[in-house]
Protein backbone atom coordinates (compact mmCIF):
# COMPACT_ATOMS: atom_id res chain seq x y z
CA UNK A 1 51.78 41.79 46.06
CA UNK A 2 52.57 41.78 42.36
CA UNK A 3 50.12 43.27 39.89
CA UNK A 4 50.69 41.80 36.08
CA UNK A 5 48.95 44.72 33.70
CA UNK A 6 48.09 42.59 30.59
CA UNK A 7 46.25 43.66 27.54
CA UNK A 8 43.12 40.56 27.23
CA UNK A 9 44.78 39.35 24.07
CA UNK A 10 43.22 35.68 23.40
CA UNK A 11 46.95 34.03 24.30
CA UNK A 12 47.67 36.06 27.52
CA UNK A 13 43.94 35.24 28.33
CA UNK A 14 44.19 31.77 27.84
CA UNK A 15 47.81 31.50 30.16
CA UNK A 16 46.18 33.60 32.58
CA UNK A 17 43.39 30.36 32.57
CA UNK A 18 45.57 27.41 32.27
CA UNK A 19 48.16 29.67 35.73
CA UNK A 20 44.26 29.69 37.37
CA UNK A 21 43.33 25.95 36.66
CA UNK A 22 46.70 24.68 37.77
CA UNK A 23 46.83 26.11 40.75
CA UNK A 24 49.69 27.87 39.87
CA UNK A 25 48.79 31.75 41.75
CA UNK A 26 48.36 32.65 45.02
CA UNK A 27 46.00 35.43 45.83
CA UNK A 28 49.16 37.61 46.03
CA UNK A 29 49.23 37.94 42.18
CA UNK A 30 46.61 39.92 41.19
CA UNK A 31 46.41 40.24 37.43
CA UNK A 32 45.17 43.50 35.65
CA UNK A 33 43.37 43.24 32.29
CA UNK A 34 42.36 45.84 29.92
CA UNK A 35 39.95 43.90 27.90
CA UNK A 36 40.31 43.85 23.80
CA UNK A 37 36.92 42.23 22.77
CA UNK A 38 34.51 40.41 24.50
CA UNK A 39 34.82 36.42 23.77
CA UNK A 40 34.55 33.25 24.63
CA UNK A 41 38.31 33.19 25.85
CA UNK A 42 37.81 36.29 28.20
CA UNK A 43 34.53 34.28 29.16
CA UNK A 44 36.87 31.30 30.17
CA UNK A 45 39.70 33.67 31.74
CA UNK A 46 36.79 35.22 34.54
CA UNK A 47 34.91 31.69 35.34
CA UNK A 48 38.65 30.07 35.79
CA UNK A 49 39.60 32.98 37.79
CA UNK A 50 35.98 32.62 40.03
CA UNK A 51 36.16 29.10 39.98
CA UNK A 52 39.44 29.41 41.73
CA UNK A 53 38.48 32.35 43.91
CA UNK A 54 41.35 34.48 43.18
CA UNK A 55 41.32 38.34 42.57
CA UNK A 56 41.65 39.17 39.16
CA UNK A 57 41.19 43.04 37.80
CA UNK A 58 39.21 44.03 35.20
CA UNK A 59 39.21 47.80 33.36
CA UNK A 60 36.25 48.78 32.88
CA UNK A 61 37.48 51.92 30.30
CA UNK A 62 39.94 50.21 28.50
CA UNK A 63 42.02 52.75 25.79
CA UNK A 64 42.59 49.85 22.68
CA UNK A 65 40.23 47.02 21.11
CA UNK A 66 36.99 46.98 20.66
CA UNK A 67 35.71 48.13 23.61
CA UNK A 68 37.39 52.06 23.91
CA UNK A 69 33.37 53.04 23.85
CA UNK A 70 32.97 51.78 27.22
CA UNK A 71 29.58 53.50 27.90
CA UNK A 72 27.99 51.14 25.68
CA UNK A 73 29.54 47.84 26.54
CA UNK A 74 29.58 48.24 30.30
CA UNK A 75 26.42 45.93 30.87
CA UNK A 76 28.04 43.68 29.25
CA UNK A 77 31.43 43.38 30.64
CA UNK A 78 29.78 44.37 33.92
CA UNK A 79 27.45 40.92 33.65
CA UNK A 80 30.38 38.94 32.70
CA UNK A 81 32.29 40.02 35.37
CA UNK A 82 29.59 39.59 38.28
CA UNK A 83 26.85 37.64 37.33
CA UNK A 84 28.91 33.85 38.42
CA UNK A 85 31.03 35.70 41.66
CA UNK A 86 32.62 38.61 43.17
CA UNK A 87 36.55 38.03 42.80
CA UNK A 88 36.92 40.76 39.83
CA UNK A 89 38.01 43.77 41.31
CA UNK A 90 36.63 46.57 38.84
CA UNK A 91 39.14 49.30 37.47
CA UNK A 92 39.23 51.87 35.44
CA UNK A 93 42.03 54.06 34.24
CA UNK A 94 41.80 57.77 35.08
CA UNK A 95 41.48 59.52 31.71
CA UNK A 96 38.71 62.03 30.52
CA UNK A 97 35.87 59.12 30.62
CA UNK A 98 36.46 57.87 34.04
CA UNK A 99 33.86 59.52 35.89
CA UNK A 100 31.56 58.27 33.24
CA UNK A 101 32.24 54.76 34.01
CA UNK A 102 32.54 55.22 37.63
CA UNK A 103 29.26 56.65 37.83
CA UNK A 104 28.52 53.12 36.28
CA UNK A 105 29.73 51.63 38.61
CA UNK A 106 28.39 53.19 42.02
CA UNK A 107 25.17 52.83 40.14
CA UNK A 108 25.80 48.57 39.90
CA UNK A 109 26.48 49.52 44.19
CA UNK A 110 29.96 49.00 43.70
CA UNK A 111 32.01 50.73 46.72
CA UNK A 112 34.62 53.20 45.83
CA UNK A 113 36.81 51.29 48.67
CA UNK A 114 36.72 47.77 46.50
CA UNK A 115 38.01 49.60 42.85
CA UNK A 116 41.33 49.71 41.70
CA UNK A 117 42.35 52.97 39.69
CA UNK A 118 45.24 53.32 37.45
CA UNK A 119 47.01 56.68 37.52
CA UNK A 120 49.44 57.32 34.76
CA UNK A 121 49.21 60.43 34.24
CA UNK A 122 50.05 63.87 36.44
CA UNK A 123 47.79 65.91 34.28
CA UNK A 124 44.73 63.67 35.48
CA UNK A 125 45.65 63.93 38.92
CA UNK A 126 42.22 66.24 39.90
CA UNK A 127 40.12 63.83 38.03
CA UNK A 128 41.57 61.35 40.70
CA UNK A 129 41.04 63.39 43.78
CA UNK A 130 37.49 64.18 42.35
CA UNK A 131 36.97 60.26 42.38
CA UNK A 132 38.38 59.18 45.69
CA UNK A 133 38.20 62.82 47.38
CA UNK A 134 36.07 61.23 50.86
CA UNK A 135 37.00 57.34 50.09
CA UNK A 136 40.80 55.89 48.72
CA UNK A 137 40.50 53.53 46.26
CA UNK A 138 41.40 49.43 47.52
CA UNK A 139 44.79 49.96 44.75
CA UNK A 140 45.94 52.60 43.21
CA UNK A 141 48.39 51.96 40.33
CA UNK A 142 51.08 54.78 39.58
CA UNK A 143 54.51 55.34 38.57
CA UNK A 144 56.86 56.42 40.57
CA UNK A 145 56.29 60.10 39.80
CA UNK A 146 56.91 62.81 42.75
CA UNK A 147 53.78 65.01 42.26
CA UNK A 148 52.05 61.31 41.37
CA UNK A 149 53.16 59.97 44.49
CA UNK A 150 51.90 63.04 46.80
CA UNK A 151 48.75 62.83 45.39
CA UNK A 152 47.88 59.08 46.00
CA UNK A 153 48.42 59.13 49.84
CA UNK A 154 46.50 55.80 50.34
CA UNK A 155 46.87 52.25 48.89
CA UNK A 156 49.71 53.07 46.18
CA UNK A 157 51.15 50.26 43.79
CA UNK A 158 53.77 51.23 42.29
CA UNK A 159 53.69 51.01 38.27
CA UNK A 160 56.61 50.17 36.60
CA UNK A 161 57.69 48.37 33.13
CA UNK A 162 61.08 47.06 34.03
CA UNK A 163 61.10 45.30 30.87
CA UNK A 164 63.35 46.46 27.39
């Protein structure tokens, strides 16, 4: 499986649409965006993406854009995420806010075995286990870190920019 981590910049968006419409990914590729803004263009990106029925991951706590407050625009996302199907897998990074937004998401009856996490960093590593301490996550994105690795003992993507 190969897991693209793109930033929902309007041009990424709309190749991520046209790859969707054409036919062009298999449900292998499962992209993960970390919305900027909410707009037509991301509203385009998730009804190709349903249309199609392939996985595609949203963040639901996203760190840059518009949307860093996530508290306040998770109806939103949340509604244009679910409201036309149920092939967005939500995410959220593990950072200080995540339990926030997962308590979101249980709330919307969201399983803790259909979210995929994104672990970056070993100093949020008992915010993780807090999360997923009785149920593992579907993914869990992380580098290839040691104390990282011991941690996530379930489901572990391996997160890695091999690109200068």
């Amino acid at each position: 499986m190969f897991f693209p981590y793109l930033r929902g910049r309007q041009y990424e968006l709309l190749a991520l649409k046209e790859l969707a419409n054409g036919g062009l990914l298999g449900k292998s590729i499962i992209p993960v965006v970390e919305p900027i803004k909410l707009t037509a263009t991301f509203d385009g990106f998730i009804k190709s993406f349903v249309e199609a029925q392939l996985p595609v991951a949203v963040l639901f706590n996203p760190t840059v854009g518009e949307l860093t407050d996530a508290s306040s625009v998770f109806e939103k996302l949340y509604s244009r995420c679910f409201d036309n199907g149920n092939v967005v897998i939500p995410s959220l990074l593990i950072n200080r806010n995540a339990e926030d937004i997962f308590s979101l998401l249980l709330s919307k009856m969201v399983s803790k075995s259909n979210v995929l996490a994104v672990l970056d960093n070993r100093d949020l590593i008992e915010v993780y286990k807090v999360l997923f301490s009785n149920n593992a996550p579907k993914y869990t994105l992380c580098p290839d870190e040691r104390q990282i690795r011991r941690a996530v003992t379930q489901n572990k993507v391996l997160f890695e920019n091999k690109f200068n």
